[in-house]
C-alpha atoms as a PDB file:
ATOM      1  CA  UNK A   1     -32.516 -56.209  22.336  1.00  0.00           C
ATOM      2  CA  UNK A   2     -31.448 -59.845  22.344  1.00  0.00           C
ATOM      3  CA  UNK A   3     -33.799 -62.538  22.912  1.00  0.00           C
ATOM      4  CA  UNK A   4     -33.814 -65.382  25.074  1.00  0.00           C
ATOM      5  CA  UNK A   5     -35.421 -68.694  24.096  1.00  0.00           C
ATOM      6  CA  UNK A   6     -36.673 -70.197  27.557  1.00  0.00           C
ATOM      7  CA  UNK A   7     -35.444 -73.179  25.815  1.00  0.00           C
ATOM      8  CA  UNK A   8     -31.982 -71.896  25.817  1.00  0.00           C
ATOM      9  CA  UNK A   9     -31.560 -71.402  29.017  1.00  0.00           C
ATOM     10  CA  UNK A  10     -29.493 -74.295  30.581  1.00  0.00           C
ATOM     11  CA  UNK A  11     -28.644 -74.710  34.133  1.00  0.00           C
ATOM     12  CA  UNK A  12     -24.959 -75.509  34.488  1.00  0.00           C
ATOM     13  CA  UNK A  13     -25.556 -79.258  35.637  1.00  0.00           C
ATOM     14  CA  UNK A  14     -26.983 -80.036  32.081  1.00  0.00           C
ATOM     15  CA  UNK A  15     -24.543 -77.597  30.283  1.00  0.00           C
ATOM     16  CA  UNK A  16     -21.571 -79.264  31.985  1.00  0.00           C
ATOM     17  CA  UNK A  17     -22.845 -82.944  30.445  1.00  0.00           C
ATOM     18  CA  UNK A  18     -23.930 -81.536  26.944  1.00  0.00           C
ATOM     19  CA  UNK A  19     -21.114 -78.441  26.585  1.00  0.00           C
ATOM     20  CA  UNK A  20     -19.992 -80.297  23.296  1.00  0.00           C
ATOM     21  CA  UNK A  21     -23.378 -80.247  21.740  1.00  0.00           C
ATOM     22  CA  UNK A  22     -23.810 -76.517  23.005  1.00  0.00           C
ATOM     23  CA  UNK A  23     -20.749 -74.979  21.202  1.00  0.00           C
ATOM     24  CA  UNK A  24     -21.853 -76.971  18.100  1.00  0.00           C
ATOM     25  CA  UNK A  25     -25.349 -75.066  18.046  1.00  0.00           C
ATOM     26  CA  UNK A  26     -24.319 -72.135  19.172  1.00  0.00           C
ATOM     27  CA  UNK A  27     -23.907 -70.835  15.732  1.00  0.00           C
ATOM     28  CA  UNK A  28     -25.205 -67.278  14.222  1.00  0.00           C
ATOM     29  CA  UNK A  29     -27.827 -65.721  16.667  1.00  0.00           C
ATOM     30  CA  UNK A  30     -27.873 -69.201  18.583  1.00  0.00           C
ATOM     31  CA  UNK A  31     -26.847 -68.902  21.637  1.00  0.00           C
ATOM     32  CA  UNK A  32     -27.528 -70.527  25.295  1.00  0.00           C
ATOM     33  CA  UNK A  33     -27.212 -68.879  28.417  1.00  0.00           C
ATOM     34  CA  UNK A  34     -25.787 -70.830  31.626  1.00  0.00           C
ATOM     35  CA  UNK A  35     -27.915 -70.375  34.794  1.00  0.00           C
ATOM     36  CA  UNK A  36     -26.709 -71.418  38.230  1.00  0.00           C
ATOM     37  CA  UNK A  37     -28.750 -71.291  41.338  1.00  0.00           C
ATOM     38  CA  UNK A  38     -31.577 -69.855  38.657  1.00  0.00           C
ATOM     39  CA  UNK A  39     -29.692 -66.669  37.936  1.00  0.00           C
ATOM     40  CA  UNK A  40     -27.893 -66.275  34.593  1.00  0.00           C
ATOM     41  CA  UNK A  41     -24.081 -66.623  34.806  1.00  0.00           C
ATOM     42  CA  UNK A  42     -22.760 -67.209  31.164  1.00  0.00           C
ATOM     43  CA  UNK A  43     -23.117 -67.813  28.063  1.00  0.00           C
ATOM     44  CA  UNK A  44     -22.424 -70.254  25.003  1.00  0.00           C
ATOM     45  CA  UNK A  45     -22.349 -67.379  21.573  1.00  0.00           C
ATOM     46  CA  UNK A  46     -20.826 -67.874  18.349  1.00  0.00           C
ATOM     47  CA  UNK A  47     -17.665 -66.231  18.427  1.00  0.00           C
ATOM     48  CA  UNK A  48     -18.450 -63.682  15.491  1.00  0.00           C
ATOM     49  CA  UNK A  49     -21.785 -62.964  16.283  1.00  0.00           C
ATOM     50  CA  UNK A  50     -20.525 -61.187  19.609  1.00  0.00           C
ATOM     51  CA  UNK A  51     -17.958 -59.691  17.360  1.00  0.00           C
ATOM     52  CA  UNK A  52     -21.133 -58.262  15.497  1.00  0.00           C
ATOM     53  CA  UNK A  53     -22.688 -57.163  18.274  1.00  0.00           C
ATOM     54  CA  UNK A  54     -19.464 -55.467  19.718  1.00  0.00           C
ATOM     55  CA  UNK A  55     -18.699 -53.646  16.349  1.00  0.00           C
ATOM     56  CA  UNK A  56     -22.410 -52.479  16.388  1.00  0.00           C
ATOM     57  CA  UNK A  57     -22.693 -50.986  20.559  1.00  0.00           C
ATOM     58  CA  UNK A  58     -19.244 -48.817  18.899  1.00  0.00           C
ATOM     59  CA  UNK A  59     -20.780 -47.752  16.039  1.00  0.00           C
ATOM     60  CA  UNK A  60     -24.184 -46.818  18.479  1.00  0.00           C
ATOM     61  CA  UNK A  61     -21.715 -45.188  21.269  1.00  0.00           C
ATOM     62  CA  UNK A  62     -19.718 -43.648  18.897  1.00  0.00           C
ATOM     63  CA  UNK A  63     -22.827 -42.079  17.090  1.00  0.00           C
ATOM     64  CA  UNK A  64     -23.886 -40.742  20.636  1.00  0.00           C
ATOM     65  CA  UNK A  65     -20.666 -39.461  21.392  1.00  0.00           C
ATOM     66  CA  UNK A  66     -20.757 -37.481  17.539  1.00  0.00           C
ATOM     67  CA  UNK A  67     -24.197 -35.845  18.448  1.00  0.00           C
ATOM     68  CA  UNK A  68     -23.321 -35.156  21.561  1.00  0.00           C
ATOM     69  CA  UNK A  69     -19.916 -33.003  20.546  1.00  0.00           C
ATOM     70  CA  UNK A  70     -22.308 -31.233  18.047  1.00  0.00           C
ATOM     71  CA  UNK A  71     -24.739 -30.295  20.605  1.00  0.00           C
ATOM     72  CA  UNK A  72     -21.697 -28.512  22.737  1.00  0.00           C
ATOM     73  CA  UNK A  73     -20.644 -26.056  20.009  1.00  0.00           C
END
């Protein structure tokens, strides 16, 4: 399960004046999430690490779907 720094958590007023510095630190498991009106909205992620995380949720659902075909015969 990902893990959210309370520290990056940015509410879109400051994300909007400091989206710049965001994309530069948002590098490996760096990210920030965008909250407006206190609820989380978006996010700032490194480009391949959501790639990563994609490629792994297949591999996990596809590994499900595998056992779960075995089970039925």
């Amino acid at each position: 399960m990902l893990q959210i720094k309370p520290k990056n958590i940015i509410p879109i007023t400051e994300a909007r004046a400091k989206l710049d510095d965001l994309v530069t630190e948002a590098t490996g498991s760096n990210f920030f999430v965008i909250s407006r009106k206190g609820k989380a909205t978006a996010a700032v992620i490194d480009v391949n690490y959501l790639m990563e995380l994609e490629r792994k949720l297949d591999v996990a659902e596809m590994r499900k779907i595998h056992a779960e075909f075995q089970e039925g015969f």
